[in-house]
C-alpha atoms as a PDB file:
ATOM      1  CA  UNK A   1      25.413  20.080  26.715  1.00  0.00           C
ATOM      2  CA  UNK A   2      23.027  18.341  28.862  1.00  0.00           C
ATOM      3  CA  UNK A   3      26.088  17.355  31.705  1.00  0.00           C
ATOM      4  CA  UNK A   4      26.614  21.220  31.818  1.00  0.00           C
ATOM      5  CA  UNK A   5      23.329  22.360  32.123  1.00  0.00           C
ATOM      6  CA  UNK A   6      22.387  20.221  35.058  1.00  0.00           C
ATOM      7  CA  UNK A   7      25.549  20.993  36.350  1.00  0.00           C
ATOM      8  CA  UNK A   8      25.162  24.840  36.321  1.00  0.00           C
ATOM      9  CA  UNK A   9      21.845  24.213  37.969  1.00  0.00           C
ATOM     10  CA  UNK A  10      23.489  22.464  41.024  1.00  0.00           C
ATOM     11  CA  UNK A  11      25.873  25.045  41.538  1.00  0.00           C
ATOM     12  CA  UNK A  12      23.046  27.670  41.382  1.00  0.00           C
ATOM     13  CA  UNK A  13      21.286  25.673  43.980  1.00  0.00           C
ATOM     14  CA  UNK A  14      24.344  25.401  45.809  1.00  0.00           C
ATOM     15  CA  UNK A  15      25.158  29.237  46.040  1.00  0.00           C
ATOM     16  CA  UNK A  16      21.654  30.263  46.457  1.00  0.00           C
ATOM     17  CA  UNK A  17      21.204  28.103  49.417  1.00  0.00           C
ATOM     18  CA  UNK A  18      24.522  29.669  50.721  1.00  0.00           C
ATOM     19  CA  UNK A  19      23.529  32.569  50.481  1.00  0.00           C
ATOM     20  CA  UNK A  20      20.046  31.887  52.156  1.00  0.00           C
ATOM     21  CA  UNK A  21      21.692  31.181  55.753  1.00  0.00           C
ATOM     22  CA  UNK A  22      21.047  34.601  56.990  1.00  0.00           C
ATOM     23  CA  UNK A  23      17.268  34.108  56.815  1.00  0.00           C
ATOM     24  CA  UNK A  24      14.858  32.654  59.310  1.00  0.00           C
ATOM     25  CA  UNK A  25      14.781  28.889  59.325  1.00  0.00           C
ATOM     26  CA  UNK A  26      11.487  28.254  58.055  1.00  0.00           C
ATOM     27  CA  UNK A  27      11.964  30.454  55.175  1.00  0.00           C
ATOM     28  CA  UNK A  28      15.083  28.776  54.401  1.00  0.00           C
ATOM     29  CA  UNK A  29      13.688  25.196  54.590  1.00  0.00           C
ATOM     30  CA  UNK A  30      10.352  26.295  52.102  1.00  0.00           C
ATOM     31  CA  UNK A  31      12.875  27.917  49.350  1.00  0.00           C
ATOM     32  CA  UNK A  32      15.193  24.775  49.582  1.00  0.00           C
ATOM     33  CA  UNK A  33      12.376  22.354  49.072  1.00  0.00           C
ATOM     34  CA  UNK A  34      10.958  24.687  46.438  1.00  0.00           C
ATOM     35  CA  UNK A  35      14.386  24.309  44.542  1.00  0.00           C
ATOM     36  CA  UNK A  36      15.311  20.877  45.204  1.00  0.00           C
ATOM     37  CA  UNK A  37      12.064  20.234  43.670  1.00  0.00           C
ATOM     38  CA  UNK A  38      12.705  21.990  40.279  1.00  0.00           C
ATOM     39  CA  UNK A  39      16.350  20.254  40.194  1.00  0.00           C
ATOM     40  CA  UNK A  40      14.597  17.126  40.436  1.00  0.00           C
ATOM     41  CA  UNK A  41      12.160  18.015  37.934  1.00  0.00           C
ATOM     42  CA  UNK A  42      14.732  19.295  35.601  1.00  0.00           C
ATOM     43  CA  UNK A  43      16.259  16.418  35.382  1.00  0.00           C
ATOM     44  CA  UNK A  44      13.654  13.933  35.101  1.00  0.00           C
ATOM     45  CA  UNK A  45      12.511  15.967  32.033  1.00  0.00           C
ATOM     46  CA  UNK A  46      16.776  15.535  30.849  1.00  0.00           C
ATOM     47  CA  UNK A  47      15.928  12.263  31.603  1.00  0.00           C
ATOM     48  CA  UNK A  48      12.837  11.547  29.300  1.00  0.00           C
ATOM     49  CA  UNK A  49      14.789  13.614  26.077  1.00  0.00           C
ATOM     50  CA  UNK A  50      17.453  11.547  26.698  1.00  0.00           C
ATOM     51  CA  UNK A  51      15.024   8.315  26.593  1.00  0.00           C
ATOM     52  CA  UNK A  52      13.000   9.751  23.549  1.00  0.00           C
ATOM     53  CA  UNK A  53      16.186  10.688  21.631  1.00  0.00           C
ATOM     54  CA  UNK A  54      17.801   6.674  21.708  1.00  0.00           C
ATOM     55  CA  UNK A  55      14.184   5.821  20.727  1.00  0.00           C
ATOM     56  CA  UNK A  56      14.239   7.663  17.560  1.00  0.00           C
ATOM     57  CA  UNK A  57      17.548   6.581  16.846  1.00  0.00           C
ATOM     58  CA  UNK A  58      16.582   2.612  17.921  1.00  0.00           C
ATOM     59  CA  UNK A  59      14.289   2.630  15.345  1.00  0.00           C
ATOM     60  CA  UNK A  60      17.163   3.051  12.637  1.00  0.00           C
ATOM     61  CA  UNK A  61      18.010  -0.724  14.001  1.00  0.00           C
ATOM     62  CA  UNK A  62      14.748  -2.425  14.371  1.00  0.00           C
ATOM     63  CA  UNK A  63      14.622  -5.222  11.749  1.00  0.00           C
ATOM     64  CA  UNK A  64      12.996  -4.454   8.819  1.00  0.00           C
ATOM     65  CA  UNK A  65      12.106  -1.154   9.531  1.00  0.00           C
ATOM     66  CA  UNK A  66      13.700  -0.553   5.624  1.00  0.00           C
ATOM     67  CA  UNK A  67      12.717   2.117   2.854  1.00  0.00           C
ATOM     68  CA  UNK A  68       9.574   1.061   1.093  1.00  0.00           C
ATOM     69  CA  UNK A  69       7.716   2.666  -1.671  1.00  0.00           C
ATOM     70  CA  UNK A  70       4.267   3.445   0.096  1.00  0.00           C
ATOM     71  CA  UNK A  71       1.065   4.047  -1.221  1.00  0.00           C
ATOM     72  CA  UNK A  72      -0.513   7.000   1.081  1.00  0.00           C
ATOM     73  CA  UNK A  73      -3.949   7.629   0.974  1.00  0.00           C
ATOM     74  CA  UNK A  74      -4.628  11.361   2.845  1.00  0.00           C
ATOM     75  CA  UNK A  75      -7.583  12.266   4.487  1.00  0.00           C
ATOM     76  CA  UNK A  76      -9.080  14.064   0.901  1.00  0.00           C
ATOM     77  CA  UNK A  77      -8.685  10.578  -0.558  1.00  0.00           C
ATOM     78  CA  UNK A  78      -5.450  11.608  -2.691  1.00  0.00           C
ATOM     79  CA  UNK A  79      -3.357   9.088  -2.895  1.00  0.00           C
ATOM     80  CA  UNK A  80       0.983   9.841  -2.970  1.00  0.00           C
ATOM     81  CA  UNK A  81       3.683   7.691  -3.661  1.00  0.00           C
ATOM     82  CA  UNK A  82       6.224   7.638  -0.362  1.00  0.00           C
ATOM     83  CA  UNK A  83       9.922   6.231  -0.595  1.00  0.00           C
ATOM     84  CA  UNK A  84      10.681   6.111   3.090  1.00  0.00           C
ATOM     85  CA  UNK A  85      10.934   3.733   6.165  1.00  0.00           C
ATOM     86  CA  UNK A  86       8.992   4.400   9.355  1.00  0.00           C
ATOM     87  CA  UNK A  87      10.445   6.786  11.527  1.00  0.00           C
ATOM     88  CA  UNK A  88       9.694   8.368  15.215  1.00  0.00           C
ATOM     89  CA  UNK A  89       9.130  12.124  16.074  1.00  0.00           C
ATOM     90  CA  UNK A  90      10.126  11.915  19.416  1.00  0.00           C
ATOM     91  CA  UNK A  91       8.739  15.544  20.528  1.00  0.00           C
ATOM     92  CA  UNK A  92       5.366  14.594  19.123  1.00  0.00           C
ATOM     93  CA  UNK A  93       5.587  10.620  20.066  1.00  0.00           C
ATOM     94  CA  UNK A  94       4.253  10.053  16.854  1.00  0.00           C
ATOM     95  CA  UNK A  95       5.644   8.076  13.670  1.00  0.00           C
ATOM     96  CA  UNK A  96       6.190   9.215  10.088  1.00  0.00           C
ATOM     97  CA  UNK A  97       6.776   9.124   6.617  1.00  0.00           C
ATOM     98  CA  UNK A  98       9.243  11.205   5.047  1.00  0.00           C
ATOM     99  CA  UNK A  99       8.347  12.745   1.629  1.00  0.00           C
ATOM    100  CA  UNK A 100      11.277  13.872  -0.530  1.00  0.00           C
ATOM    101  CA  UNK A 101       9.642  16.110  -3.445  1.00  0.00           C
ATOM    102  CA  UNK A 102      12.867  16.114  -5.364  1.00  0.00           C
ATOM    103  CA  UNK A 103      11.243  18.564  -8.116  1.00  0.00           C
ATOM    104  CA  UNK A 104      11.805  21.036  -5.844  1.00  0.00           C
ATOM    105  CA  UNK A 105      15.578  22.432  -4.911  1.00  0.00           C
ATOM    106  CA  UNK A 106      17.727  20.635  -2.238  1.00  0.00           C
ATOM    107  CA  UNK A 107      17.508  24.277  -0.360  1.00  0.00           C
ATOM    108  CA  UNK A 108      13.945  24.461  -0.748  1.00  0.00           C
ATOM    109  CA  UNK A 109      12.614  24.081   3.125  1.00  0.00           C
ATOM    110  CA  UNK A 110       9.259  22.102   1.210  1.00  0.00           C
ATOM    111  CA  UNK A 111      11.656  19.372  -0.312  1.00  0.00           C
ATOM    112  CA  UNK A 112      11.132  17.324   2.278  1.00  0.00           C
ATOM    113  CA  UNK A 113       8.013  16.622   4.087  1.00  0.00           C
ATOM    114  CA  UNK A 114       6.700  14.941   7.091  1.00  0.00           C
ATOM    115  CA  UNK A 115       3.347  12.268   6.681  1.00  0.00           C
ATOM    116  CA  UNK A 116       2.087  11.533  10.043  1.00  0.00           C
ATOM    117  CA  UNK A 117      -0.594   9.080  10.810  1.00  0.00           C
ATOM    118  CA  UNK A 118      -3.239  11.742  11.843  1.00  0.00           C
ATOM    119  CA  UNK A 119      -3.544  13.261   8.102  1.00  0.00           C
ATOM    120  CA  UNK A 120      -3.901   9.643   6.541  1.00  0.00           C
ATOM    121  CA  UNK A 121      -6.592   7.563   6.049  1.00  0.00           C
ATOM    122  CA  UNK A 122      -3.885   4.304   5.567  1.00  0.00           C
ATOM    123  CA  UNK A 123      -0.530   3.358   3.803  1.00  0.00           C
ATOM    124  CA  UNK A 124       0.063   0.129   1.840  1.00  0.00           C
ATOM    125  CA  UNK A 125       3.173  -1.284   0.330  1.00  0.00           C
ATOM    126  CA  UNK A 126       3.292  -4.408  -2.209  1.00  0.00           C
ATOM    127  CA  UNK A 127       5.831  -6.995  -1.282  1.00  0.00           C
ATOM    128  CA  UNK A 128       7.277 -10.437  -2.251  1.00  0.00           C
ATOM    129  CA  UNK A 129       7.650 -13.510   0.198  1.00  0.00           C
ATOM    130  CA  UNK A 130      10.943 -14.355  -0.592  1.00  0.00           C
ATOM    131  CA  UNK A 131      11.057 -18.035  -0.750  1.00  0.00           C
ATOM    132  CA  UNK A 132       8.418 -19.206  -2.905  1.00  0.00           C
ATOM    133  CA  UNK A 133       8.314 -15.510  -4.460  1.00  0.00           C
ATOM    134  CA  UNK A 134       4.481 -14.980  -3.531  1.00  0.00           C
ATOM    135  CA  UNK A 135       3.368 -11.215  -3.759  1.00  0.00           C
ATOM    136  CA  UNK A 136       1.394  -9.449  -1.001  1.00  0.00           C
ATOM    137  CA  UNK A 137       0.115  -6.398  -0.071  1.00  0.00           C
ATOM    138  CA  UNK A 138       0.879  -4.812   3.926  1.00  0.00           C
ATOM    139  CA  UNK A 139      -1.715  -2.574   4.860  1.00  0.00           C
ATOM    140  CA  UNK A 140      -1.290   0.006   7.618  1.00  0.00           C
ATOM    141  CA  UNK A 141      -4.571   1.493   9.310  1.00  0.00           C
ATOM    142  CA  UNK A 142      -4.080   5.279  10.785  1.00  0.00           C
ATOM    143  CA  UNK A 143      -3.975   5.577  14.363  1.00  0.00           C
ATOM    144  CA  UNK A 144      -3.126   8.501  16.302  1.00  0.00           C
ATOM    145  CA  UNK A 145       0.427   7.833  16.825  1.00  0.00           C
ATOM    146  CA  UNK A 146       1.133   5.000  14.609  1.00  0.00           C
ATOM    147  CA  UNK A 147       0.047   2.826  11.366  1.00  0.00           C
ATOM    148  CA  UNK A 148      -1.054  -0.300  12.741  1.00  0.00           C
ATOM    149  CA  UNK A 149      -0.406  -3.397  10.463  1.00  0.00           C
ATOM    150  CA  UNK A 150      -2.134  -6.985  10.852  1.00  0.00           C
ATOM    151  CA  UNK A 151       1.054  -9.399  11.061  1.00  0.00           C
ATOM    152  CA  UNK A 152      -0.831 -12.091  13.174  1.00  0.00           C
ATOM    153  CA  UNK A 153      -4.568 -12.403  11.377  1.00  0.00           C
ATOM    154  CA  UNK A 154      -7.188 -15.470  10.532  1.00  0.00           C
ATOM    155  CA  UNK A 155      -7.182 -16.910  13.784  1.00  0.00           C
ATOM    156  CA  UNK A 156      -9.286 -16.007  17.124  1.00  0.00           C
ATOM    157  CA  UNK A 157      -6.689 -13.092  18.272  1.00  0.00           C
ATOM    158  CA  UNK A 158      -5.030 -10.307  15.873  1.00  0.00           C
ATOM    159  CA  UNK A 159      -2.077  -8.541  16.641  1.00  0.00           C
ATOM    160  CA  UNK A 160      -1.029  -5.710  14.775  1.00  0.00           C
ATOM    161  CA  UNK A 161       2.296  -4.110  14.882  1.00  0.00           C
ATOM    162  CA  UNK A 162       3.685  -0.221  13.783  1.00  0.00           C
ATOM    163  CA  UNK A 163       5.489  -1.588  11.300  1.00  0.00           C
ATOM    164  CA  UNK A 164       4.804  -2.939   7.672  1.00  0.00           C
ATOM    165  CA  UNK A 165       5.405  -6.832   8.555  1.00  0.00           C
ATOM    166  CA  UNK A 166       3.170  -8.534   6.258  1.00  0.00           C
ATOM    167  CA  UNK A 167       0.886 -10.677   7.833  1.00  0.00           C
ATOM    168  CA  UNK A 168       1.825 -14.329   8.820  1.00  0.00           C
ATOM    169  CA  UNK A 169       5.519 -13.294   8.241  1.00  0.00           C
ATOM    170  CA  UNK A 170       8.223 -12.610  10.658  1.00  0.00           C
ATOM    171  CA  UNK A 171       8.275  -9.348  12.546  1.00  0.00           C
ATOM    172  CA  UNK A 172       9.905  -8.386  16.355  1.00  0.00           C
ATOM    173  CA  UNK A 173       8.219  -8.670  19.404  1.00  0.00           C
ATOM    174  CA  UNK A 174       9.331  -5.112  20.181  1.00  0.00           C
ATOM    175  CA  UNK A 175       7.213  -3.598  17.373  1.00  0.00           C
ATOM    176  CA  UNK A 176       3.489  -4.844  18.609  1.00  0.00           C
ATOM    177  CA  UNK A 177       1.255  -2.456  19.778  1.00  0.00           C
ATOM    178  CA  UNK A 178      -2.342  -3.784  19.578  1.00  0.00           C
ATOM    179  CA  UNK A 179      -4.696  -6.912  19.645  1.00  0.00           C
ATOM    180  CA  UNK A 180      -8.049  -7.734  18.688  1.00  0.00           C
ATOM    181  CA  UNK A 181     -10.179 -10.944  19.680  1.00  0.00           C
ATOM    182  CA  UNK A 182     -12.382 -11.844  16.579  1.00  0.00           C
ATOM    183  CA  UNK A 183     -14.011  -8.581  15.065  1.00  0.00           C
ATOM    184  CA  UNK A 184     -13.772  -6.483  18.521  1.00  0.00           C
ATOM    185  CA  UNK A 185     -11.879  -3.613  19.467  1.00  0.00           C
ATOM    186  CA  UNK A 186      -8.440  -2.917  18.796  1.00  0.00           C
ATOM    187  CA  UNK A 187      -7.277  -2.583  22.349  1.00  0.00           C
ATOM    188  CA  UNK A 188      -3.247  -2.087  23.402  1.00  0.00           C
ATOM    189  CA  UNK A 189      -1.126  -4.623  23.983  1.00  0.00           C
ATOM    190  CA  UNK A 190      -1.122  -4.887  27.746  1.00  0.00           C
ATOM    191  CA  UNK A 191      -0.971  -7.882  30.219  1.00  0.00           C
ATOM    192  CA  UNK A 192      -4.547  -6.884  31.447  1.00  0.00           C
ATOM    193  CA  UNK A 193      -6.055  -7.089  27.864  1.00  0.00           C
ATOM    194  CA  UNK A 194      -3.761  -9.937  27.142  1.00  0.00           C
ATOM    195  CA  UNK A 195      -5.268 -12.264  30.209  1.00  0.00           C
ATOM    196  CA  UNK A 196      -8.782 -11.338  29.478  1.00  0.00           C
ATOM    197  CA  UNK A 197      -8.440 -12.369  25.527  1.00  0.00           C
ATOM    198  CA  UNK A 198      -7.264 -15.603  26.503  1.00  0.00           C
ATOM    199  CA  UNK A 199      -9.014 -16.147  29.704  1.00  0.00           C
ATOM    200  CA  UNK A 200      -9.895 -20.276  30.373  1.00  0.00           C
ATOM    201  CA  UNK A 201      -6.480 -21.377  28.660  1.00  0.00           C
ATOM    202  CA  UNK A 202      -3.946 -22.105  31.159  1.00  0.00           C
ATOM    203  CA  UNK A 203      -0.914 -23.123  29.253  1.00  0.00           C
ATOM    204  CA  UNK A 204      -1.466 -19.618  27.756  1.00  0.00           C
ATOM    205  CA  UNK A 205      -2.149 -17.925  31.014  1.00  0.00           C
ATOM    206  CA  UNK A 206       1.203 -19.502  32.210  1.00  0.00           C
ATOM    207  CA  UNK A 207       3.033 -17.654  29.643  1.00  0.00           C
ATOM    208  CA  UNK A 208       1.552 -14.390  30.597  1.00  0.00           C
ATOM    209  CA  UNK A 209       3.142 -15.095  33.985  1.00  0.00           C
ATOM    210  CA  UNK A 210       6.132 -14.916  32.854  1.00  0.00           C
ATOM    211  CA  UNK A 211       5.214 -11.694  30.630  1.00  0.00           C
ATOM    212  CA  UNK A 212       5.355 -13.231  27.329  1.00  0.00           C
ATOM    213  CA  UNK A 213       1.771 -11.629  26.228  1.00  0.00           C
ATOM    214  CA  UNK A 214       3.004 -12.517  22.087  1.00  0.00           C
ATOM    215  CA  UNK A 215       3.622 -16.707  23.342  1.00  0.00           C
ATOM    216  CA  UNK A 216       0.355 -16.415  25.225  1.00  0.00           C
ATOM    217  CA  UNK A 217      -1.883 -14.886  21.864  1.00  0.00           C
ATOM    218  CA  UNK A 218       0.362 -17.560  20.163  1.00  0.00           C
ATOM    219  CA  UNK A 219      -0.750 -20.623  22.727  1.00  0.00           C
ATOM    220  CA  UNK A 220      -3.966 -19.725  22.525  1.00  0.00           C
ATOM    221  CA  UNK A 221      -4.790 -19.288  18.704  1.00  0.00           C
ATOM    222  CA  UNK A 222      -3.518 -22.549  18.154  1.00  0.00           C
ATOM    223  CA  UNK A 223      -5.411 -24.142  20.712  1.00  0.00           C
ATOM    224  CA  UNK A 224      -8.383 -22.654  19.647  1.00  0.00           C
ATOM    225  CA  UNK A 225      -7.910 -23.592  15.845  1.00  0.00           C
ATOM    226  CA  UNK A 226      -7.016 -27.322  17.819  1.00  0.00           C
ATOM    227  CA  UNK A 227     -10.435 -27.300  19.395  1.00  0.00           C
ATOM    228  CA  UNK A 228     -12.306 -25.903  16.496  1.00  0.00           C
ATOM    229  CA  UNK A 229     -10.801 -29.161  13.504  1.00  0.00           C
ATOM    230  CA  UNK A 230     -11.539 -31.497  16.502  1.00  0.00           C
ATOM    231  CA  UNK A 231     -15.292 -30.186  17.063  1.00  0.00           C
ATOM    232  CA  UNK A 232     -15.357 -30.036  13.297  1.00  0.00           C
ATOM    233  CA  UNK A 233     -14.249 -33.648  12.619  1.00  0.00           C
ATOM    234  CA  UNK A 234     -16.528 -34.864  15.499  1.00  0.00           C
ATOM    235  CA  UNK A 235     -19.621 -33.122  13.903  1.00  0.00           C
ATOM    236  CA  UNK A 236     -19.186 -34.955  10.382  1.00  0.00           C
ATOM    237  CA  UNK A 237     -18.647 -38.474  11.954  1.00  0.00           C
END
């Protein structure tokens, strides 16, 4: 549907331009500019629904982005069980739960309901390490666009990623979207923020050159940690 559109405009760009030959010159070449200029706009914005639309459906495939049972506390501190994974409203570039009141009928338009971050306080699910069956709790704070859950935490950096990792545990590169150094500001994940977290550590500063921002926070907590046993060991001799 999206081939034929653009294609229609073309040919209407086409025949209008055609048809434009009769008129002075300079006329001709402001009107063909003005159109060329909302063909390429048209399909830049094809472009970006296109883009948005395999990001909602990439998030299907994102490792353990799985149906939970989710604790949600709203913004008037009521609390509401949510069976759902996290999903991605690409109009509104923002993520959400999905809410299935199943007292209601399957034709009832309220059945099922969207959560999004901005009417939340946080979401929580309880979970269980699978090899030594240790229990834990994931806790998501509410963003604008996102929950944002600690998955790296007790060191000198945090990073926090959109989905419900727990933290310590595995989770995919693709899914961080913050860091914090110490108790400061959660800040994006960016190269800029990145090099000035772990600025005075070259081997992590080496992998930043090569855009590996996660290997860099990872360098640089553990030589941090390193430093902080040996001053510790040094101050009790």
């Amino acid at each position: 549907m999206k081939t034929h559109q653009s294609l229609t405009l073309l040919a209407v760009f086409i025949l209008l331009t055609i048809s434009l030959k009769a008129q002075p010159p300079a006329f001709r070449a402001d009107l063909n500019r003005m159109f060329a200029n909302q063909y390429l706009q048209t399909q830049m914005q094809i472009q970006m629904q296109m883009n948005m639309a395999m990001m909602g459906r990439y998030y299907d495939y994102i490792p353990d982005n799985f149906k939970y049972d989710f604790k949600v506390r709203l913004k008037d501190s009521t609390t509401k069980e949510v069976y759902s994974k996290i999903y991605l409203d690409t109009i509104r570039h923002q993520n959400y739960l999905l809410f299935e009141d199943k007292k209601l009928p399957k034709k009832d338009s309220l059945r099922k309901q969207r959560i999004y971050p901005g009417e939340t306080i946080s979401i929580s699910r309880d979970g269980i390490v699978p090899f030594n069956k240790l229990t834990y709790t994931a806790n998501g704070i509410a963003k604008d666009s996102c929950w944002m859950f600690k998955v790296i935490g007790g060191a000198r950096i945090n990073v926090f990623s959109f989905l419900s990792a727990r933290e310590g545990g595995d989770f995919s590169h693709v899914t961080v979207v913050a860091i914090q150094k110490g108790d400061g500001p959660i800040v994006k994940l960016s190269a800029e923020n990145v090099t000035a977290m772990v600025a005075g550590d070259d081997d992590a500063l080496k992998a930043i050159e090569k855009k590996n921002y996660l290997k860099a926070i990872k360098i640089y907590n553990k030589n941090f940690l390193k430093a902080n046993k040996t001053t510790e060991g040094g101050a009790r001799q």
